[in-house]
C-alpha atoms as a PDB file:
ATOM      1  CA  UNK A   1      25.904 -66.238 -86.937  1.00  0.00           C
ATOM      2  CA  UNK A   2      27.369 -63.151 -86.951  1.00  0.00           C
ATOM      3  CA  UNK A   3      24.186 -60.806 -86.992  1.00  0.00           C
ATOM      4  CA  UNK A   4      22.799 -63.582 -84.524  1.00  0.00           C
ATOM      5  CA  UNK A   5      25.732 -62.800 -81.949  1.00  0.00           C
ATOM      6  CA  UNK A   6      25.146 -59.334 -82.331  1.00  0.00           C
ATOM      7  CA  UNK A   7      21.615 -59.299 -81.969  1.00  0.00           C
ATOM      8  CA  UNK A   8      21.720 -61.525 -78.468  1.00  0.00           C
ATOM      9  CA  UNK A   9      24.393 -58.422 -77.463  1.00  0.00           C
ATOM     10  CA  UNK A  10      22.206 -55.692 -78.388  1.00  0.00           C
ATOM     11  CA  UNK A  11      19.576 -57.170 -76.479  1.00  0.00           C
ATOM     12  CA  UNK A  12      21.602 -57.943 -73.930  1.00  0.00           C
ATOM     13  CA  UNK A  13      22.914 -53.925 -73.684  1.00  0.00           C
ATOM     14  CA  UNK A  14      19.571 -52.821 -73.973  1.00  0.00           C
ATOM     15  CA  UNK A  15      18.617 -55.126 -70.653  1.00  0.00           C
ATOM     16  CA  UNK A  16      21.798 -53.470 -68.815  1.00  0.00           C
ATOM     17  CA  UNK A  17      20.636 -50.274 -69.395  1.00  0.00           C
ATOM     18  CA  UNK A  18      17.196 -50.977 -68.611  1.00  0.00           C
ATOM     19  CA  UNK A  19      18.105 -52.535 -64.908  1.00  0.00           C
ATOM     20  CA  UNK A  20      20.917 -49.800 -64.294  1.00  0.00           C
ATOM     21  CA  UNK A  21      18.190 -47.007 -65.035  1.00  0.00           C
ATOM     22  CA  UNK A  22      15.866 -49.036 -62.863  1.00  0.00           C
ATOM     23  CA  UNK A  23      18.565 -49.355 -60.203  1.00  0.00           C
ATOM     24  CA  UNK A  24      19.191 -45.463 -60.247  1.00  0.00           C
ATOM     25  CA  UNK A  25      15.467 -44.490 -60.360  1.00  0.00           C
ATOM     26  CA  UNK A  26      14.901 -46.981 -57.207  1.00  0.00           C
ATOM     27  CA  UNK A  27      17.955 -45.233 -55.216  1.00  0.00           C
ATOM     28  CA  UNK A  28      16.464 -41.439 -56.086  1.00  0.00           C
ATOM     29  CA  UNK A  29      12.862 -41.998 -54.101  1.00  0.00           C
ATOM     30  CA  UNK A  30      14.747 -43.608 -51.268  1.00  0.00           C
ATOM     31  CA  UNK A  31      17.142 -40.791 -51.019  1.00  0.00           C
ATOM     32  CA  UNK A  32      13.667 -38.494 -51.328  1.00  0.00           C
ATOM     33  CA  UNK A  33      12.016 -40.412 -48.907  1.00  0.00           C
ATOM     34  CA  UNK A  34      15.073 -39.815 -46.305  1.00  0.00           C
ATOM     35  CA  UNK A  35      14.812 -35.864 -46.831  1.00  0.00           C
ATOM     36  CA  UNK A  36      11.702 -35.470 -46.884  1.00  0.00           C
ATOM     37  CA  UNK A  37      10.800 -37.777 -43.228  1.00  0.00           C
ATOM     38  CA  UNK A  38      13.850 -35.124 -42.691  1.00  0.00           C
ATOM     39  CA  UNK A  39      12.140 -32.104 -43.512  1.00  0.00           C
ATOM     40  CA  UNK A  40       9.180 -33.213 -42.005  1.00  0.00           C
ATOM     41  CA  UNK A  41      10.691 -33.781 -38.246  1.00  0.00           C
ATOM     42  CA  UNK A  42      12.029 -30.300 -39.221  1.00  0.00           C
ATOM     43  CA  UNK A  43       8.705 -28.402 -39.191  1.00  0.00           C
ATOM     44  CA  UNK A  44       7.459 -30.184 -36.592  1.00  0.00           C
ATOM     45  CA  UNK A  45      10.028 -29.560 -34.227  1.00  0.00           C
ATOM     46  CA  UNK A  46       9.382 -25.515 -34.772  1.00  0.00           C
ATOM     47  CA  UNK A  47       5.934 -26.016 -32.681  1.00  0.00           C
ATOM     48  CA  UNK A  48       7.790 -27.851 -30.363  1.00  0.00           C
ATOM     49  CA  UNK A  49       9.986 -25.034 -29.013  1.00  0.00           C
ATOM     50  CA  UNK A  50       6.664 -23.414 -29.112  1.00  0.00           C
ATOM     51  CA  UNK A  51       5.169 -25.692 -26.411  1.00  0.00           C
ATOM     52  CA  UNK A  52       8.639 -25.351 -24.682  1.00  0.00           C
ATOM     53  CA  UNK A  53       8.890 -21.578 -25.146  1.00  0.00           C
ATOM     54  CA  UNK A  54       5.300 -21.518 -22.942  1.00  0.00           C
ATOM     55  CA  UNK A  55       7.542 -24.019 -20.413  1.00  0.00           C
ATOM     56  CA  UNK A  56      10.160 -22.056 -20.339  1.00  0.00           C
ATOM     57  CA  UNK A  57       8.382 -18.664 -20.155  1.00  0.00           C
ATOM     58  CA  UNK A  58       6.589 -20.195 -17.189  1.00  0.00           C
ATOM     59  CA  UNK A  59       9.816 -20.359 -15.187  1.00  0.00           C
ATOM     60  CA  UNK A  60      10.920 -16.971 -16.795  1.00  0.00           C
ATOM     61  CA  UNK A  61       7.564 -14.989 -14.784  1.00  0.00           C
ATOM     62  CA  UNK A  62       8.502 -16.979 -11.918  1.00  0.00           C
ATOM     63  CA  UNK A  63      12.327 -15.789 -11.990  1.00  0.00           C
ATOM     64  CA  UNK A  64      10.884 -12.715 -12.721  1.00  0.00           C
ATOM     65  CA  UNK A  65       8.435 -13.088  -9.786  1.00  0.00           C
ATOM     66  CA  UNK A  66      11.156 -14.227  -8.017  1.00  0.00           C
ATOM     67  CA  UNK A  67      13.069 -11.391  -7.517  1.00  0.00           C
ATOM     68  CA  UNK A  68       9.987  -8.906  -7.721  1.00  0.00           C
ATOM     69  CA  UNK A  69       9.351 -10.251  -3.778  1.00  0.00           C
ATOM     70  CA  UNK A  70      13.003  -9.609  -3.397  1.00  0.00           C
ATOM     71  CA  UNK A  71      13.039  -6.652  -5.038  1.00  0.00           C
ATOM     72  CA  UNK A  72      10.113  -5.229  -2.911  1.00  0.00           C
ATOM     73  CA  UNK A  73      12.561  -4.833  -0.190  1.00  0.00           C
ATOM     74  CA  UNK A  74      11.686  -6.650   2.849  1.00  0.00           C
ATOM     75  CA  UNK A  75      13.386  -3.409   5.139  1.00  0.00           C
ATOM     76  CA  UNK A  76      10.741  -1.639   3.003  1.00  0.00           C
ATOM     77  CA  UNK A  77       7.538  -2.955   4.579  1.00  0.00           C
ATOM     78  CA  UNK A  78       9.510  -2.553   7.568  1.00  0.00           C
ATOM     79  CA  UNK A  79      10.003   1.286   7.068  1.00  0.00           C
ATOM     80  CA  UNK A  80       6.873   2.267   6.207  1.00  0.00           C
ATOM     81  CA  UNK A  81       4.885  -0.042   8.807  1.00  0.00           C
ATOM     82  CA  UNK A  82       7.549   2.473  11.069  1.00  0.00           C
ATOM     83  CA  UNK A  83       6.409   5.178   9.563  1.00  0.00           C
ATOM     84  CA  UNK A  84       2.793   4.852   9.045  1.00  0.00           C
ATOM     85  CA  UNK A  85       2.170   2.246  12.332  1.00  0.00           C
ATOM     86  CA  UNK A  86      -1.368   3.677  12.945  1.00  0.00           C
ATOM     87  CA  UNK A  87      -0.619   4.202  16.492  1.00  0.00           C
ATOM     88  CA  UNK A  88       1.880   6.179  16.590  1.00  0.00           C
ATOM     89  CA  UNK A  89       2.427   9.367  17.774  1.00  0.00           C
ATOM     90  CA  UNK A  90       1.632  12.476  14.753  1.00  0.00           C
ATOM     91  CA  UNK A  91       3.377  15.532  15.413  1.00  0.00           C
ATOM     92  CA  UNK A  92       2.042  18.787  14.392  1.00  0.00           C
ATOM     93  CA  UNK A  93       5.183  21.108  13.786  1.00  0.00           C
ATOM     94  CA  UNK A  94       8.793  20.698  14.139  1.00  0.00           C
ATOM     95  CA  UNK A  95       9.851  17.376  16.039  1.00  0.00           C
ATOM     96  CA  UNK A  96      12.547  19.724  17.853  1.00  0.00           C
ATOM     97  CA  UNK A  97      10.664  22.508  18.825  1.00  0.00           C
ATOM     98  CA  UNK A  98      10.941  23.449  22.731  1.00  0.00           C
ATOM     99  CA  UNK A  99       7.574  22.764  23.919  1.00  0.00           C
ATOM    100  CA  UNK A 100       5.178  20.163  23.438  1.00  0.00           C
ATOM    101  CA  UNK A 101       1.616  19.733  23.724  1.00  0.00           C
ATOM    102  CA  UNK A 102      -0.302  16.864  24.258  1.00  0.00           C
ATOM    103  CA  UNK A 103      -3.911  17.314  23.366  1.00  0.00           C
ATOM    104  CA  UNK A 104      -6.293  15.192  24.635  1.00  0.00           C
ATOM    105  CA  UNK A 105      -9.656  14.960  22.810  1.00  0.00           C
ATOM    106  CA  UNK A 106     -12.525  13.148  21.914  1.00  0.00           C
ATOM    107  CA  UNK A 107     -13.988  13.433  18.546  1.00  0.00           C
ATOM    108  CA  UNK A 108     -17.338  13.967  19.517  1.00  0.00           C
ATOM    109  CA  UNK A 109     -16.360  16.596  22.191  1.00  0.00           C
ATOM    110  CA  UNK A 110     -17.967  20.151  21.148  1.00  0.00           C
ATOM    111  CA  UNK A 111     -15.407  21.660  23.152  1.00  0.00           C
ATOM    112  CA  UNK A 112     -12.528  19.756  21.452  1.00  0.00           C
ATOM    113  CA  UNK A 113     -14.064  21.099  17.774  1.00  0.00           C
ATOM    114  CA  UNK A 114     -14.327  24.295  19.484  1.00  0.00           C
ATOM    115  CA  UNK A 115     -10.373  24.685  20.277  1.00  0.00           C
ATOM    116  CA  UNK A 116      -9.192  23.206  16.855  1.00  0.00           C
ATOM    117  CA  UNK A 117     -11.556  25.310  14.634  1.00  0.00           C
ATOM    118  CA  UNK A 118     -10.854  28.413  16.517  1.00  0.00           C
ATOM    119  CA  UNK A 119      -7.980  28.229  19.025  1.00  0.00           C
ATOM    120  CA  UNK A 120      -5.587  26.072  17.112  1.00  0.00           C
ATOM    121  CA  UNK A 121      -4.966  27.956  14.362  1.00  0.00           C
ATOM    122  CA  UNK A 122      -3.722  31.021  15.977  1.00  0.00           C
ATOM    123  CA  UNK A 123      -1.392  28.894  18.243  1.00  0.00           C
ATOM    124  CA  UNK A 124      -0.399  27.027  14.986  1.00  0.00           C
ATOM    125  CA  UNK A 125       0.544  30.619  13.152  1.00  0.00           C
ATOM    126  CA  UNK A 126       2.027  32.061  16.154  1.00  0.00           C
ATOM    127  CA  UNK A 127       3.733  29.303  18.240  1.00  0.00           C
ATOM    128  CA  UNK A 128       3.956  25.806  15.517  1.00  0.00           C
ATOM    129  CA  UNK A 129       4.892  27.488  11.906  1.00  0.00           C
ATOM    130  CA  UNK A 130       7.667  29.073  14.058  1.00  0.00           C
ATOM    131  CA  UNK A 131       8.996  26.350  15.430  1.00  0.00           C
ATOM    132  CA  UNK A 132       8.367  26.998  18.657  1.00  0.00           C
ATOM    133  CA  UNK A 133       5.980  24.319  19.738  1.00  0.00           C
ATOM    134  CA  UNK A 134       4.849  20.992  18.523  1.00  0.00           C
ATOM    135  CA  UNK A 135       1.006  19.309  18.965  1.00  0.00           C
ATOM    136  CA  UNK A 136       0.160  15.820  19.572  1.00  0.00           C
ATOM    137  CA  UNK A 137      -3.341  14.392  19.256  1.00  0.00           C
ATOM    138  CA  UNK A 138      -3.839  11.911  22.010  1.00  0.00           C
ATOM    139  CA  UNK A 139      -7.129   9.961  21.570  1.00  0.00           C
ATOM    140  CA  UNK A 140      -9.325  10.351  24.603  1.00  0.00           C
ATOM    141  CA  UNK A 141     -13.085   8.399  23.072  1.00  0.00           C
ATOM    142  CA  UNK A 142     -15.853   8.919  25.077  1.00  0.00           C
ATOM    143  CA  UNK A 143     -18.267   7.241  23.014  1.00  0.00           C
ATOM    144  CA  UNK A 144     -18.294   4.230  19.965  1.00  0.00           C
ATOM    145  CA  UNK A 145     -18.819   7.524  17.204  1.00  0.00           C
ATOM    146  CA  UNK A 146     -15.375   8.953  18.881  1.00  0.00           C
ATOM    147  CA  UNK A 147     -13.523   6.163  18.970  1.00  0.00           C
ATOM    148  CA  UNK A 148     -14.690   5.275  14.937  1.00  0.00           C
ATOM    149  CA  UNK A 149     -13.933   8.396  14.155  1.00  0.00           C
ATOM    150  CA  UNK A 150      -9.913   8.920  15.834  1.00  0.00           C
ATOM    151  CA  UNK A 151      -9.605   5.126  13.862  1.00  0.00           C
ATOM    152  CA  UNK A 152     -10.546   6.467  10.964  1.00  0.00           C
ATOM    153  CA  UNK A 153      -8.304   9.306  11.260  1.00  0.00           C
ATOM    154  CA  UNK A 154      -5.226   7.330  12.505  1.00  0.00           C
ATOM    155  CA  UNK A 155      -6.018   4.731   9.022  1.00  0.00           C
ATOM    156  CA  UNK A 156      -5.590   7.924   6.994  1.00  0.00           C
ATOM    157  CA  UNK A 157      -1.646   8.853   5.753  1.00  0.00           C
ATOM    158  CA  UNK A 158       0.123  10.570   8.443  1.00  0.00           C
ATOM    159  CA  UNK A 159       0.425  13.951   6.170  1.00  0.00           C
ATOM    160  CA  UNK A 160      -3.185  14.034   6.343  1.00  0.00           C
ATOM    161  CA  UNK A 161      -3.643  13.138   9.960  1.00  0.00           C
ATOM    162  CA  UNK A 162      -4.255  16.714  10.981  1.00  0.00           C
ATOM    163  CA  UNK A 163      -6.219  17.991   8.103  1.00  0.00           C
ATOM    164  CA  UNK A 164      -8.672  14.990   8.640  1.00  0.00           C
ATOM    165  CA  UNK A 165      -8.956  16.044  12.019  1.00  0.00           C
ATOM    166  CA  UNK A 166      -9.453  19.345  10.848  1.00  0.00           C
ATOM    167  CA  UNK A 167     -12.357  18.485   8.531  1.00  0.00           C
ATOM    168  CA  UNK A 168     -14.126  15.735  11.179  1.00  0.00           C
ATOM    169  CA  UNK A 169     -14.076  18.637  13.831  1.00  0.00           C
ATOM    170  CA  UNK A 170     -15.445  21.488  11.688  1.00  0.00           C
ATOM    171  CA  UNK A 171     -18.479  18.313  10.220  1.00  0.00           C
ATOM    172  CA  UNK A 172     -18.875  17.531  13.707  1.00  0.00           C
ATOM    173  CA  UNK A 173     -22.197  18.207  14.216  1.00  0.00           C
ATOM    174  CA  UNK A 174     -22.678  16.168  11.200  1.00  0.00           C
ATOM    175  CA  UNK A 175     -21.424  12.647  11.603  1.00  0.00           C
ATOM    176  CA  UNK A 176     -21.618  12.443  15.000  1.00  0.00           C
ATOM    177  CA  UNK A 177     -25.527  12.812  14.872  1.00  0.00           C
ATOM    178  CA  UNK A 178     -25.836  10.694  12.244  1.00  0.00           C
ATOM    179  CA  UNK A 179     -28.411   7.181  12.531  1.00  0.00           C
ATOM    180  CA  UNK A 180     -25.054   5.519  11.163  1.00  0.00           C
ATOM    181  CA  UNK A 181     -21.739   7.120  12.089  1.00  0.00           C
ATOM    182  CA  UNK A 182     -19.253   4.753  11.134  1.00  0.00           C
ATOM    183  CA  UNK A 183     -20.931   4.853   7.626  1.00  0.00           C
ATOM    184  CA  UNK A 184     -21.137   8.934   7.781  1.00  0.00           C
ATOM    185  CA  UNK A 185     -17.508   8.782   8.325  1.00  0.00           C
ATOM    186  CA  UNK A 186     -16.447   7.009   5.518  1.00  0.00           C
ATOM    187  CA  UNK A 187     -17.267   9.246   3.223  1.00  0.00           C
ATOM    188  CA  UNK A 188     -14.826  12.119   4.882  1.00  0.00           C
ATOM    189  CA  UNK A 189     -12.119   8.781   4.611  1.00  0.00           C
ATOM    190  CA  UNK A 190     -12.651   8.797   0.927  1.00  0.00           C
ATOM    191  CA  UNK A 191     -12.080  13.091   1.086  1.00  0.00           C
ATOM    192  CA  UNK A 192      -8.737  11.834   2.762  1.00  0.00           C
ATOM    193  CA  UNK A 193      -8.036   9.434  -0.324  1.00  0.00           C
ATOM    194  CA  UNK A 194      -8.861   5.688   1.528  1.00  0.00           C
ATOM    195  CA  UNK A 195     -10.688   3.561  -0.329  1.00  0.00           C
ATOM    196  CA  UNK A 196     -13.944   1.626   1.262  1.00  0.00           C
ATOM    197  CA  UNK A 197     -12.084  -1.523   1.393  1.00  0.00           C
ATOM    198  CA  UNK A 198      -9.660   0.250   3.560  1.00  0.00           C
ATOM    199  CA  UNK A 199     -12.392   1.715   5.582  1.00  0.00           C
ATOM    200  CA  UNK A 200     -13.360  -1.195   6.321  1.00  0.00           C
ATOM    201  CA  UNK A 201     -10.620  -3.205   7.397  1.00  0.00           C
ATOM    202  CA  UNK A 202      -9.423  -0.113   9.242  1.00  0.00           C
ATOM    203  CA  UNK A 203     -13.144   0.064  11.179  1.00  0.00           C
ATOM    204  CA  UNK A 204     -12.587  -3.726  11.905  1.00  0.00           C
ATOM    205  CA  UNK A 205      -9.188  -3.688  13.122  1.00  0.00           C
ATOM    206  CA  UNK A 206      -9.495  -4.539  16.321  1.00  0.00           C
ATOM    207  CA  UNK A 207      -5.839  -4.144  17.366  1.00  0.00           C
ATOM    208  CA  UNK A 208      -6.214  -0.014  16.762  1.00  0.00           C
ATOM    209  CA  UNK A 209      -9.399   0.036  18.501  1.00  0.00           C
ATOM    210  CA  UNK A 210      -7.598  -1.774  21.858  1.00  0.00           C
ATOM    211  CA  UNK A 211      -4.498   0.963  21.022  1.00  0.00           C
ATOM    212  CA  UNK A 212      -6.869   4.102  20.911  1.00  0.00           C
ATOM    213  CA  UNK A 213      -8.226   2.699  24.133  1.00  0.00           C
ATOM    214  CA  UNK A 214      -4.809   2.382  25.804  1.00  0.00           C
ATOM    215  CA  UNK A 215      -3.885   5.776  24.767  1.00  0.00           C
ATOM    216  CA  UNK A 216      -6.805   6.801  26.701  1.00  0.00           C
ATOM    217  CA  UNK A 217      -5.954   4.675  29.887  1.00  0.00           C
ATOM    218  CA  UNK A 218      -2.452   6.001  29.752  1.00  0.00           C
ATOM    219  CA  UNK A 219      -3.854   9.776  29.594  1.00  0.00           C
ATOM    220  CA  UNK A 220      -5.841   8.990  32.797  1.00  0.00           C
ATOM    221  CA  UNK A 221      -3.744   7.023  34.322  1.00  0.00           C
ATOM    222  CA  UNK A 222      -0.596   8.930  34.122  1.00  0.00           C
ATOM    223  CA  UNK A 223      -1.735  12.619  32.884  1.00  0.00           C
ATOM    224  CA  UNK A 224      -4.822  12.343  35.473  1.00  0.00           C
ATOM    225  CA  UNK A 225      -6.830  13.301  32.233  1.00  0.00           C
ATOM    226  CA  UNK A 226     -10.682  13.736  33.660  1.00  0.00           C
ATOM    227  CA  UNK A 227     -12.237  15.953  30.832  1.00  0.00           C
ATOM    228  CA  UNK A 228     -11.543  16.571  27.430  1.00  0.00           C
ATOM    229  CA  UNK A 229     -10.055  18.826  26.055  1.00  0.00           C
ATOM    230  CA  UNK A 230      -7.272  19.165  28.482  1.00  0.00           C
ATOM    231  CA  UNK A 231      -3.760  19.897  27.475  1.00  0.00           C
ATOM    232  CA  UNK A 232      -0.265  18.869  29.109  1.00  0.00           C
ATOM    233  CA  UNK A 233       2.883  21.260  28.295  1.00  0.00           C
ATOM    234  CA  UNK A 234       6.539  19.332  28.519  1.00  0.00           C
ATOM    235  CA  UNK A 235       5.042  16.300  30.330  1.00  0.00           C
ATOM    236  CA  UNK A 236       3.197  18.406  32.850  1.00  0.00           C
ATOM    237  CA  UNK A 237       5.156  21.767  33.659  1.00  0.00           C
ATOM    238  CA  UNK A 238       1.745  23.147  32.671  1.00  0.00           C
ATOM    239  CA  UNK A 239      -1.467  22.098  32.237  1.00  0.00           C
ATOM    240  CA  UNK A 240      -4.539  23.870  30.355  1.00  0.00           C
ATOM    241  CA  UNK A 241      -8.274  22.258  31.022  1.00  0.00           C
ATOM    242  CA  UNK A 242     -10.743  23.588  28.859  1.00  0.00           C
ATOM    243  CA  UNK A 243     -10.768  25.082  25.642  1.00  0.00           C
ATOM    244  CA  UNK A 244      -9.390  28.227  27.390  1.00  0.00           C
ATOM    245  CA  UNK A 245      -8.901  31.458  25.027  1.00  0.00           C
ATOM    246  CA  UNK A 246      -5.434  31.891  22.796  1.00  0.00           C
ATOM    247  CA  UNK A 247      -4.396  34.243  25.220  1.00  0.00           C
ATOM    248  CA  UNK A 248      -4.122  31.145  28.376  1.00  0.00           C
ATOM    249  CA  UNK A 249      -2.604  29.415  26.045  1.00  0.00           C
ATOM    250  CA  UNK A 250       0.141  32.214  24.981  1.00  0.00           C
ATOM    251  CA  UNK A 251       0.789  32.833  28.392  1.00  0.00           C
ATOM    252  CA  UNK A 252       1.931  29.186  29.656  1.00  0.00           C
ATOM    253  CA  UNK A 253       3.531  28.416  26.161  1.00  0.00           C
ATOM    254  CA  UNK A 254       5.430  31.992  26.716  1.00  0.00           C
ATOM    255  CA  UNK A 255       6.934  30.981  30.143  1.00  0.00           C
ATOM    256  CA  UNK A 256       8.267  27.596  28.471  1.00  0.00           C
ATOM    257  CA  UNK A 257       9.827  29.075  25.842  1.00  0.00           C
ATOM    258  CA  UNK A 258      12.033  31.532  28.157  1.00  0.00           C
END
């Protein structure tokens, strides 16, 4: 009975042991299984900030864009439409100086090329480096070629008014004769550092056209401007018709000066 009894209770421990190990094995994939649905979320949710990170860098350009508009000052556009407004007056010399002289030209005037290739340049050294006069180009278009032409010019940077002027004088004969002016002139616009798509929107910019046209008007109407080139000293104390010699000029400038 004995060995009996202590069979059944071996038996019996062995079962125990059996269900316990069972028991412990069962809790160990369970406690696996959590972790690892764990770990797995985990991983996952590193591409999600990726799809986020593209949200949120979408918003970040447009902060960014934001303040770029901002940034771009808005007196800025302001200043330099000031500055570079196409129809405004360019001075040749200093703003101060004691006499002024308003030129009026056409661009396809011979006599007008004739004064700025050869007369201009000694009034400039004598009279304009010195500080004792200041030009003004006043558009005065006879023709379509003209009035392209003082467009192009007034498209161009103001520091290179003049020296375009310069160049479309001296090529005169060149442009002005050509089967196509407008197109002749845009390649002196791309000398002056425009690009054709500026060319172009300044040749169809109808606003400047009507401006260059009023300038004109304004000449006649209240400079009694007939002929081109003529020239008005300090809002008429003197006026000079013709593309007289330096001399004429030296003379009138030489009494304002006084």
């Amino acid at each position: 009975m004995n060995r009996n009894l202590l069979g059944i209770l071996i038996v019996l421990g062995v079962g125990m042991a059996i269900i316990v190990g069972l028991a412990i094995y069962g809790s160990q994939p369970q406690t696996t299984a959590v972790s690892t649905p764990a770990g797995a979320p985990a991983t996952p949710a590193a591409p999600a900030p990726a799809p986020n990170t593209p949200a949120q860098s979408t918003p970040a350009p447009a902060q960014t864009a934001t303040p770029a508009p901002a940034t771009s000052p808005a007196p800025a556009p302001a200043q330099t439409a000031a500055v570079t407004d196409p129809l405004a007056d360019r001075v040749l010399g200093n703003p101060n100086a004691p006499v002024t002289i308003l030129d009026y030209s056409s661009m396809t005037c011979p006599h007008c090329a004739a004064f700025h290739t050869e007369t201009l340049p000694k009034i400039k050294e004598k009279y304009i480096d010195t500080g004792k006069v200041k030009l003004v180009f006043r558009d005065f278009p006879f023709d379509q070629a003209a009035l392209r032409a003082s467009m192009l010019a007034r498209c161009a940077p103001a520091e290179r008014y003049y020296p375009l002027l310069d160049v479309l004088f001296k090529a005169q004969g060149q442009w002005s004769r050509a089967a196509d002016p407008a197109k002749a002139l845009s390649q002196y616009g791309k000398l002056a550092g425009m690009s054709q798509e500026t060319i172009d929107a300044c040749m169809a910019n109808q606003a400047l056209a009507d401006g260059i046209l009023n300038i004109r008007m304004t000449g006649q109407n209240q400079h009694r401007i007939e002929s081109t080139p003529t020239f008005i000293l300090n809002d008429g104390a003197a006026t000079i018709n013709g593309n007289q010699p330096f001399e004429v000029f030296a003379q009138a400038i030489d009494k304002l000066v006084k």
